[in-house]
C-alpha atoms as a PDB file:
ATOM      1  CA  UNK A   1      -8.044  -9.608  16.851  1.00  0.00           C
ATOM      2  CA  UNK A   2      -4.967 -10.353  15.042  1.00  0.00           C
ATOM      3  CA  UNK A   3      -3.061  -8.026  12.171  1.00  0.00           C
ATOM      4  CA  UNK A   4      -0.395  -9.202  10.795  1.00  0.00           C
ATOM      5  CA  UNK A   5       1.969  -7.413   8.119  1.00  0.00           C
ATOM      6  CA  UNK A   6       4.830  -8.384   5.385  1.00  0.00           C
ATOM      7  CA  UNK A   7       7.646  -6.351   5.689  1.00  0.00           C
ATOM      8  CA  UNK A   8      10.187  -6.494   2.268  1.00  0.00           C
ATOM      9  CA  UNK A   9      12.886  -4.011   3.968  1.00  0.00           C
ATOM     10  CA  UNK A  10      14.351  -2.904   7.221  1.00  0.00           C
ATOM     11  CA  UNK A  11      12.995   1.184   6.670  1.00  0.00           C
ATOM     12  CA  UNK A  12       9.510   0.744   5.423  1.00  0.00           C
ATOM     13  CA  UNK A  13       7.975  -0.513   8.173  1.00  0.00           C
ATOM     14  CA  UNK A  14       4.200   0.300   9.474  1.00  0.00           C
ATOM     15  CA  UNK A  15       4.185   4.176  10.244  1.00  0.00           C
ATOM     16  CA  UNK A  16       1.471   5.696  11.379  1.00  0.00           C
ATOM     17  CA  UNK A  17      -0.612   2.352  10.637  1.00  0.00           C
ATOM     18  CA  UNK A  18       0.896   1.061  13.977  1.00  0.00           C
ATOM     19  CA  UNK A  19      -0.678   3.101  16.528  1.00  0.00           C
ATOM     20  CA  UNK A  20      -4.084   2.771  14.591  1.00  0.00           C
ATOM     21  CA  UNK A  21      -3.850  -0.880  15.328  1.00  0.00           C
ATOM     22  CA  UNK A  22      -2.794  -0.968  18.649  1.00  0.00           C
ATOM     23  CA  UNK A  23      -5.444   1.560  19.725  1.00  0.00           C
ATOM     24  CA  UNK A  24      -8.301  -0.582  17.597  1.00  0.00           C
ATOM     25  CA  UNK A  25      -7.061  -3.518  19.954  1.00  0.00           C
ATOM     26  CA  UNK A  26      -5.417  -5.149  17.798  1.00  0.00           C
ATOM     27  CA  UNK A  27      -2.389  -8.064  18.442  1.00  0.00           C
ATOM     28  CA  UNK A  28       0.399  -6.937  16.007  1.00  0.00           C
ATOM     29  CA  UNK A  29       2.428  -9.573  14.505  1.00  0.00           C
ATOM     30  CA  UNK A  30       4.758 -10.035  11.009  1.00  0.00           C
ATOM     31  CA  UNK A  31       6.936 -11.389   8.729  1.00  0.00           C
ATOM     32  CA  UNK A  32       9.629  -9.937   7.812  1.00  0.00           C
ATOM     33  CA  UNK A  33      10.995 -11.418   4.687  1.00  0.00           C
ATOM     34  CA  UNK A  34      15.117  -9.743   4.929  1.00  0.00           C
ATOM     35  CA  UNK A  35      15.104 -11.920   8.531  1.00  0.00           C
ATOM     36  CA  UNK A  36      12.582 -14.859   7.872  1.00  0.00           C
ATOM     37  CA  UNK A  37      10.182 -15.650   5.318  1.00  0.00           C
ATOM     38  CA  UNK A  38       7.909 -17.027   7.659  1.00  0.00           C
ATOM     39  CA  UNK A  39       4.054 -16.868   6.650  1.00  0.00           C
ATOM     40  CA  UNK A  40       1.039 -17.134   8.694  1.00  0.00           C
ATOM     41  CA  UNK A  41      -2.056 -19.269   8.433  1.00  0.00           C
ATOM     42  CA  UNK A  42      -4.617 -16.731   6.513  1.00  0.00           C
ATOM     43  CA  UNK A  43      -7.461 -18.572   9.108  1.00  0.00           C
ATOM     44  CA  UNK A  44      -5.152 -17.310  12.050  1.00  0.00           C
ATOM     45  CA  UNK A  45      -5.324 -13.267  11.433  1.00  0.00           C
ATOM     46  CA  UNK A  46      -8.196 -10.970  10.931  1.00  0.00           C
ATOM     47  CA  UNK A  47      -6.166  -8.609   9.473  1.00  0.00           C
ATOM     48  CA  UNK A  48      -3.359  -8.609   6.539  1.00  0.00           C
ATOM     49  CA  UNK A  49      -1.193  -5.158   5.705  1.00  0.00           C
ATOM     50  CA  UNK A  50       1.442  -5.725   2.730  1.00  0.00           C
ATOM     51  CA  UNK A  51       4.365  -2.832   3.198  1.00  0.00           C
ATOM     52  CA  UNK A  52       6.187  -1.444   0.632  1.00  0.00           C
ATOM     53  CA  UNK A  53       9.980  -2.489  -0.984  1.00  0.00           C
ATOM     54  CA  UNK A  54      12.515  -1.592  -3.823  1.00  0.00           C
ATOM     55  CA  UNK A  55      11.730  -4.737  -5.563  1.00  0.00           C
ATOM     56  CA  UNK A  56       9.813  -5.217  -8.181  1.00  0.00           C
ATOM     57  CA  UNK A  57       6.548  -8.057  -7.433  1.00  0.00           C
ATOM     58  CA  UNK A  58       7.785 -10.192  -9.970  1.00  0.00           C
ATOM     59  CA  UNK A  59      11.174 -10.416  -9.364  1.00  0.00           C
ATOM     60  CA  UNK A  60      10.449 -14.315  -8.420  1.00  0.00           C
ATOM     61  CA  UNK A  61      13.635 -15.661  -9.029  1.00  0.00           C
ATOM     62  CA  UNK A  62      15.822 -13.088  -6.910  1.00  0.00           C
ATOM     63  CA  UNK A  63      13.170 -13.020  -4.104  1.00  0.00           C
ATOM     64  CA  UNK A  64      11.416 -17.057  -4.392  1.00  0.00           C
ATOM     65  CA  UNK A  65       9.747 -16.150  -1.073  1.00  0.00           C
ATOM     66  CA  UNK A  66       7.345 -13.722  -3.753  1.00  0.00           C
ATOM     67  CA  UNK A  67       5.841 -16.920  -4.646  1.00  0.00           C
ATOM     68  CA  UNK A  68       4.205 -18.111  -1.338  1.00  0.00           C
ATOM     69  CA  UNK A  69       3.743 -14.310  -0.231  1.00  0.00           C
ATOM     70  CA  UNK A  70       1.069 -13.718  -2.983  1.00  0.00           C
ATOM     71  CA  UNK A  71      -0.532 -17.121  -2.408  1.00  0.00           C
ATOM     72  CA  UNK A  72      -1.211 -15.972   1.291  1.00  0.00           C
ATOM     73  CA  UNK A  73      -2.491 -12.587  -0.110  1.00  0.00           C
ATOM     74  CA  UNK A  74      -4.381 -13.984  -2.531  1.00  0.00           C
ATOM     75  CA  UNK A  75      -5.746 -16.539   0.138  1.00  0.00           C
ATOM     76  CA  UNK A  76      -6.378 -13.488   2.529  1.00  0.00           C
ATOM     77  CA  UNK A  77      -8.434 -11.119  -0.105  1.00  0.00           C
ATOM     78  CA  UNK A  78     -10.488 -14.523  -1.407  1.00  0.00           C
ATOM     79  CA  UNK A  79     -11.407 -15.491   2.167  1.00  0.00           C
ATOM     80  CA  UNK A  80     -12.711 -11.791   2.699  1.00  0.00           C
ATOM     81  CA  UNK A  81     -10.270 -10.784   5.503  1.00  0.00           C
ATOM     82  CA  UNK A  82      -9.399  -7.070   5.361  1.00  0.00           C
ATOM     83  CA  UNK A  83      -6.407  -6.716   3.405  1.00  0.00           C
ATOM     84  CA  UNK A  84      -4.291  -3.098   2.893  1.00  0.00           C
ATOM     85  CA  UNK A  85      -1.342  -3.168   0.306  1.00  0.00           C
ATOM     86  CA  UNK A  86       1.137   0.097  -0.130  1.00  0.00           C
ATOM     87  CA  UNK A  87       3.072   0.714  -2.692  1.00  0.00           C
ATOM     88  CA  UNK A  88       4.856  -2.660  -3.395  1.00  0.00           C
ATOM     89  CA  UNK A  89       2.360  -4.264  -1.540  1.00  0.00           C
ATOM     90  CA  UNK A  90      -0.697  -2.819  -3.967  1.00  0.00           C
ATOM     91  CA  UNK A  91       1.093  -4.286  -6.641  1.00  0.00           C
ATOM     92  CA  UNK A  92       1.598  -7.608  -5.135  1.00  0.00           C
ATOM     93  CA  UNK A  93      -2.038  -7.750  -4.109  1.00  0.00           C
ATOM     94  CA  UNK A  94      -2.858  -6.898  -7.897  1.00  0.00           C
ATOM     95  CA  UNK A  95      -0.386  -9.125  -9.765  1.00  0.00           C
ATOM     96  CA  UNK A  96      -1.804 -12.331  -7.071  1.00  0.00           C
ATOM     97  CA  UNK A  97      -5.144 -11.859  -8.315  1.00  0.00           C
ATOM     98  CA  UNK A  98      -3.951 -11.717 -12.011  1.00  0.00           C
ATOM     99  CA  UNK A  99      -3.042  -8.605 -12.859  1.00  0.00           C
ATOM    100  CA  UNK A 100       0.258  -7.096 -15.122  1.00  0.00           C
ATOM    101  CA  UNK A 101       3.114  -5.561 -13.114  1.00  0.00           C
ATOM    102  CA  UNK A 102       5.228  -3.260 -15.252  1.00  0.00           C
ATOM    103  CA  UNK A 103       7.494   0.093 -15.647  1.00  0.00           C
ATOM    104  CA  UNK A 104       5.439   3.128 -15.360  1.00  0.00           C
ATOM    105  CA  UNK A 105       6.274   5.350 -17.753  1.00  0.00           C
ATOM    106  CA  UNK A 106       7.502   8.013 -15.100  1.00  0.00           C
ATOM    107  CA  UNK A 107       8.796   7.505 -11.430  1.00  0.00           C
ATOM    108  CA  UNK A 108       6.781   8.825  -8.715  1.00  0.00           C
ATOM    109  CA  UNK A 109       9.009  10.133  -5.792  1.00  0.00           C
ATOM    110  CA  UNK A 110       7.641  12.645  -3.631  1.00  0.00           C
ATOM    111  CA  UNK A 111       4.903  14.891  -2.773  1.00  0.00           C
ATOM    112  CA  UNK A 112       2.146  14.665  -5.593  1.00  0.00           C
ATOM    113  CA  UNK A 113      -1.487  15.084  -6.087  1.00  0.00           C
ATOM    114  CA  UNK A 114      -4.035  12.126  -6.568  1.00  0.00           C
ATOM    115  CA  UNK A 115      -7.437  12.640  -7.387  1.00  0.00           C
ATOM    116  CA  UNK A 116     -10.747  10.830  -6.531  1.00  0.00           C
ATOM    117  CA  UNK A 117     -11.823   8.021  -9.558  1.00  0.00           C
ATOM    118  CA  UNK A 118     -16.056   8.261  -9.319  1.00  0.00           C
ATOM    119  CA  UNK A 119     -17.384   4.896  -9.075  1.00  0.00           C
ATOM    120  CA  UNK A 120     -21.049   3.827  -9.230  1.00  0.00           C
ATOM    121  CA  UNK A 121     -20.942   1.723  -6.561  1.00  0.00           C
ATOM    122  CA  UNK A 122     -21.027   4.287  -3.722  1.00  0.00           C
ATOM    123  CA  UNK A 123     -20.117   1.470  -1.138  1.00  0.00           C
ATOM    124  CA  UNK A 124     -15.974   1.673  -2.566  1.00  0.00           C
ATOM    125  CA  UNK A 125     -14.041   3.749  -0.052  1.00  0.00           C
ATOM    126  CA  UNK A 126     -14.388   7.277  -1.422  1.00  0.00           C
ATOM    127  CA  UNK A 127     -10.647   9.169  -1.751  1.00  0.00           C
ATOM    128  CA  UNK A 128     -11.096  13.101  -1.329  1.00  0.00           C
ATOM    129  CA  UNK A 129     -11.120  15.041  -4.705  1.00  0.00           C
ATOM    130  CA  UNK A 130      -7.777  15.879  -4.445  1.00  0.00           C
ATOM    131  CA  UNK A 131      -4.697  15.335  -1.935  1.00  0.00           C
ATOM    132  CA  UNK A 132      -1.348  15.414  -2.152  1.00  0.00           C
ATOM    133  CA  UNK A 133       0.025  12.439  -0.734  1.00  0.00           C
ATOM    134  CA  UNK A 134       3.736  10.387  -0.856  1.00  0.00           C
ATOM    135  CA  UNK A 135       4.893   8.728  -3.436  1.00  0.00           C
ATOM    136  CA  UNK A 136       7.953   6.604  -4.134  1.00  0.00           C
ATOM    137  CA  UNK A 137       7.403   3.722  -6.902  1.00  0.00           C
ATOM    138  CA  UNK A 138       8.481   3.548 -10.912  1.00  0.00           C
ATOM    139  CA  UNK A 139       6.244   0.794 -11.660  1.00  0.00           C
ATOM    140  CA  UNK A 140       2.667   0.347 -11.678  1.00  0.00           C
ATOM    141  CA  UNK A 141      -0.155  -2.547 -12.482  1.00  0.00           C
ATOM    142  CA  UNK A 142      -3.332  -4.038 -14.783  1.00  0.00           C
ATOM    143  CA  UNK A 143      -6.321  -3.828 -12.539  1.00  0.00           C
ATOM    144  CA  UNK A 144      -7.524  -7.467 -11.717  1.00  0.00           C
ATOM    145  CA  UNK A 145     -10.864  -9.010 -12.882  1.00  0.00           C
ATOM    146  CA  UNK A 146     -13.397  -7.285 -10.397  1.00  0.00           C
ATOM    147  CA  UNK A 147     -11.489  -4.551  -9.635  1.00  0.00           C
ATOM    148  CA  UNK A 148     -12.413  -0.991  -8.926  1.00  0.00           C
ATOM    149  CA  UNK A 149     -10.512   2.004  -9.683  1.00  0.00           C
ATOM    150  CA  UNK A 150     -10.574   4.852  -6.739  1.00  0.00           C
ATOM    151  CA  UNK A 151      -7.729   7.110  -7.382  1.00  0.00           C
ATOM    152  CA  UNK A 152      -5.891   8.239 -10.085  1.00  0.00           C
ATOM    153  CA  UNK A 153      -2.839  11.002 -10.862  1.00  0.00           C
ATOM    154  CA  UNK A 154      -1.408  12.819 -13.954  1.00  0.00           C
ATOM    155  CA  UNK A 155       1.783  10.704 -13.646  1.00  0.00           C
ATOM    156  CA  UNK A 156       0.120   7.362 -13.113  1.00  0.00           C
ATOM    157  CA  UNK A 157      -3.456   6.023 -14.274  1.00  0.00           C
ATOM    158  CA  UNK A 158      -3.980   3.441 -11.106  1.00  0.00           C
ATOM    159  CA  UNK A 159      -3.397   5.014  -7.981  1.00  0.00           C
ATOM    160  CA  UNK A 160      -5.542   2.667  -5.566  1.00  0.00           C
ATOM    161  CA  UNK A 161      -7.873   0.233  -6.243  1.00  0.00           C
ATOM    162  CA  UNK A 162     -10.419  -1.888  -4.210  1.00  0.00           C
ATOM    163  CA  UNK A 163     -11.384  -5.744  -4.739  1.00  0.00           C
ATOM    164  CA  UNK A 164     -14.747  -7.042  -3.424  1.00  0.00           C
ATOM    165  CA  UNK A 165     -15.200  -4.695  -0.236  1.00  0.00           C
ATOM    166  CA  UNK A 166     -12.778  -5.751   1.934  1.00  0.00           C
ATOM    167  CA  UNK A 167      -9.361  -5.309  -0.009  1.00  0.00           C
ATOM    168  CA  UNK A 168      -7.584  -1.921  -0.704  1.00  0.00           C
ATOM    169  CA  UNK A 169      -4.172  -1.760  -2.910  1.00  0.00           C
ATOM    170  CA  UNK A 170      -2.758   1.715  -3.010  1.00  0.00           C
ATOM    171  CA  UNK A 171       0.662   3.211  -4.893  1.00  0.00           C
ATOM    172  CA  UNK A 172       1.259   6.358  -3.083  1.00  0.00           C
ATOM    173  CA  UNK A 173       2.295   5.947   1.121  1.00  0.00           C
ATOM    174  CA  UNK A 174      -0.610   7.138   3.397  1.00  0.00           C
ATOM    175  CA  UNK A 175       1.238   5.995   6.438  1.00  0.00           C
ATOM    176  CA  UNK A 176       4.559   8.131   6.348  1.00  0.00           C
ATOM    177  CA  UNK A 177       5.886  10.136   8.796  1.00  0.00           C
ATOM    178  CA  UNK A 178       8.338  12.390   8.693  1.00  0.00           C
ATOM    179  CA  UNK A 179      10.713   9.674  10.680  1.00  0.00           C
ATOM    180  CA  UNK A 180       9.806   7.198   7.511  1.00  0.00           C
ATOM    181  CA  UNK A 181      10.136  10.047   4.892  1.00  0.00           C
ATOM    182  CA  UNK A 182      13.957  10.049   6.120  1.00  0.00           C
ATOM    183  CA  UNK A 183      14.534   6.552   6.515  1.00  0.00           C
ATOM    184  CA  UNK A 184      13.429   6.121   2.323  1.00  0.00           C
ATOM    185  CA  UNK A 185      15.172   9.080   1.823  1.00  0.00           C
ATOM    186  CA  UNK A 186      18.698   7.782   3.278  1.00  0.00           C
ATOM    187  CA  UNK A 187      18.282   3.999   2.012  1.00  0.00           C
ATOM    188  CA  UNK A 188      17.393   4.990  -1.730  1.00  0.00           C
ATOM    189  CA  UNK A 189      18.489   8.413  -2.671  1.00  0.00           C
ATOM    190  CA  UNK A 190      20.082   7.557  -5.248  1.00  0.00           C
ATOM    191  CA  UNK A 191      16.913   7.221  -7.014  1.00  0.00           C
ATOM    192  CA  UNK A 192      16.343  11.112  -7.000  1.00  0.00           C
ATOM    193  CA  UNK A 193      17.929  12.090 -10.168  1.00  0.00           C
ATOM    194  CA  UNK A 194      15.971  15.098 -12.069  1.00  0.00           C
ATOM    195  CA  UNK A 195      12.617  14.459 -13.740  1.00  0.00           C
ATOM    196  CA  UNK A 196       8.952  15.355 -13.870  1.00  0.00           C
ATOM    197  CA  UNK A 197       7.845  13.710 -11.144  1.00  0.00           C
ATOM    198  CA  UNK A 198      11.000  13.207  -9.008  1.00  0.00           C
ATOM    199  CA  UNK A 199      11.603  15.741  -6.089  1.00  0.00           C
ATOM    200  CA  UNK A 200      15.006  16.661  -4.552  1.00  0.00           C
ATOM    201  CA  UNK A 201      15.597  15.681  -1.287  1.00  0.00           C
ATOM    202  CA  UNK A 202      15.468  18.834  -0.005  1.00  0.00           C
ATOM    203  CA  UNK A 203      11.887  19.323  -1.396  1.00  0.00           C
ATOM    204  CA  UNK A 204      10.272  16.131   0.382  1.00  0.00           C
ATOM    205  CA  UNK A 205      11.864  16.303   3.704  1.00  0.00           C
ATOM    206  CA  UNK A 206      10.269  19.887   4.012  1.00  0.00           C
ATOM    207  CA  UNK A 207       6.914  18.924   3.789  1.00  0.00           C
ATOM    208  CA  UNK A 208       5.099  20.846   6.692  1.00  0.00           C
ATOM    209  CA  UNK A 209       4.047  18.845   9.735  1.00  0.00           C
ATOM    210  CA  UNK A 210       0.544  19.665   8.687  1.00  0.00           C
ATOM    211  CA  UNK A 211       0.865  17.403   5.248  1.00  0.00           C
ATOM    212  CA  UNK A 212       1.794  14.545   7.667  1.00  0.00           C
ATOM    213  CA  UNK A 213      -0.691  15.004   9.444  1.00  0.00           C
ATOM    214  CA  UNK A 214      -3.430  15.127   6.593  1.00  0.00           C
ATOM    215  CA  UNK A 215      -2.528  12.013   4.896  1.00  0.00           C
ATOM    216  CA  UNK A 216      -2.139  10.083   8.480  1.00  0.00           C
ATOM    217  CA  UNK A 217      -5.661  11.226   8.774  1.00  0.00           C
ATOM    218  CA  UNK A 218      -7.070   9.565   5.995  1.00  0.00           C
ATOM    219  CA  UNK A 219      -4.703   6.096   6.092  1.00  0.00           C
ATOM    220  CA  UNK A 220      -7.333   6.332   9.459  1.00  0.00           C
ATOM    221  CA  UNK A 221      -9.997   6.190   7.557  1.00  0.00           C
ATOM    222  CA  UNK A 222      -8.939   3.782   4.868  1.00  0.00           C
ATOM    223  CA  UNK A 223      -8.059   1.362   8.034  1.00  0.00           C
ATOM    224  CA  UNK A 224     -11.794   2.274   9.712  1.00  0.00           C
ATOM    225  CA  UNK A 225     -13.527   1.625   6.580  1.00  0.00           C
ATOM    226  CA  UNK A 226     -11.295  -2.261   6.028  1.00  0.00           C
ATOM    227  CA  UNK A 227     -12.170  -2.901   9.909  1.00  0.00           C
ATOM    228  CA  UNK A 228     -15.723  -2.696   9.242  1.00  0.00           C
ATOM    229  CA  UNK A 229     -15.390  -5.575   7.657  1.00  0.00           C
ATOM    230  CA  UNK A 230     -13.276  -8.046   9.945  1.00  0.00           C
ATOM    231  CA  UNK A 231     -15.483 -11.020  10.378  1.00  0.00           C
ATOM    232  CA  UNK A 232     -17.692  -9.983   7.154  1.00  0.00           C
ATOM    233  CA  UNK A 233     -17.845 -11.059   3.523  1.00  0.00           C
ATOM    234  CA  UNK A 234     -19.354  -9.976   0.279  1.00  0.00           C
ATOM    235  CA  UNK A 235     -18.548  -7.794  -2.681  1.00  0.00           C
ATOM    236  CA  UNK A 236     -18.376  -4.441  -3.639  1.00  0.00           C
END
């Protein structure tokens, strides 16, 4: 088995989503779009994780390689591979299957609850009532045609979503550690000015080891649940 995962910048790289892999079995390959821009052949992975970045997904004519990137993802979710977006990546994943990008109206940096959106369909991957989990984004997205809601949060409406049953987009970071809490933290603190919803630096590098710990937990599950389905289709 094959994952493979776009990388927009140098410090938000896999986390705590690498050693899932490699113990899974899988072969861990990527692009990484600030060396090479690079994209695979959607029939030659079984598995597709889109990281994180300051950019914004439709900054197209700053970043052209934005346009091929959400063909590939778009190829990916449509062919019923597994595919995991964070952050950036869950609004990439949303915005190639035709939904809005746009400002939030509040930033998101730090540690923050998100809560559980019920669904009918009790085959959607099923968040815990309430966790507080990492955040770092100041724009959010339409949900695409299909699309199911899972999480939610006071400061932003669509935390995570799932398309058909093999494609998860979330806002908030279930793979940090505290290694990749300081690497955000050093690259873009300039971004932690006071608000609502914005923590000092102080406040998210203290997070207990225990907090990591809990949200590393449950990135496991999310990846358990998209594995399920490598060599599967259908629809949720």
């Amino acid at each position: 088995m094959r994952a493979h995962y776009l990388q927009h910048v140098p410090f938000e790289g896999l986390g705590s989503i690498e050693s899932w892999l490699q113990n899974a079995g899988y072969e861990i390959s990527s692009t990484q779009f600030f060396s090479s821009e690079v994209l695979p052949d959607v029939e030659d992975i079984d598995f597709l994780v889109v990281m994180g970045g300051p950019m914004s997904a439709t900054d197209e004519t700053e970043y052209p390689w934005l346009i091929n990137e959400k063909k590939v993802i778009r190829r990916a979710i449509e062919a019923g591979k597994p595919v995991l977006g964070i952050c950036l990546g869950a609004q990439l994943m949303a915005n190639a299957m035709g939904g809005k990008v746009f400002k939030n109206p509040v930033k998101e940096i730090g540690w923050f609850p998100v809560s559980a959106v019920e669904s009918e369909n009790t085959s959607a991957f099923q968040f815990p009532q309430e966790i507080a989990v990492f955040h770092w984004h100041g724009e959010t997205f339409s949900l695409p045609k299909g699309a199911v809601q899972i999480a939610e949060s006071k400061g932003c409406k669509n935390q995570a979503f799932q398309i058909g049953s093999n494609a998860i987009g979330m806002q908030f970071h279930l793979e940090t550690t505290p290694l990749s809490a300081r690497a955000i933290v050093e690259n873009c603190r300039n971004e932690l000015v006071e608000d609502e919803y914005i923590q000092s630096e102080a406040e998210i590098l203290s997070a207990p080891q225990e907090r990591y710990a809990l949200i590393n937990s449950l990135m496991d599950r999310v990846l358990e649940y998209l594995h399920a389905k490598v060599g599967k289709r259908g629809q949720v």
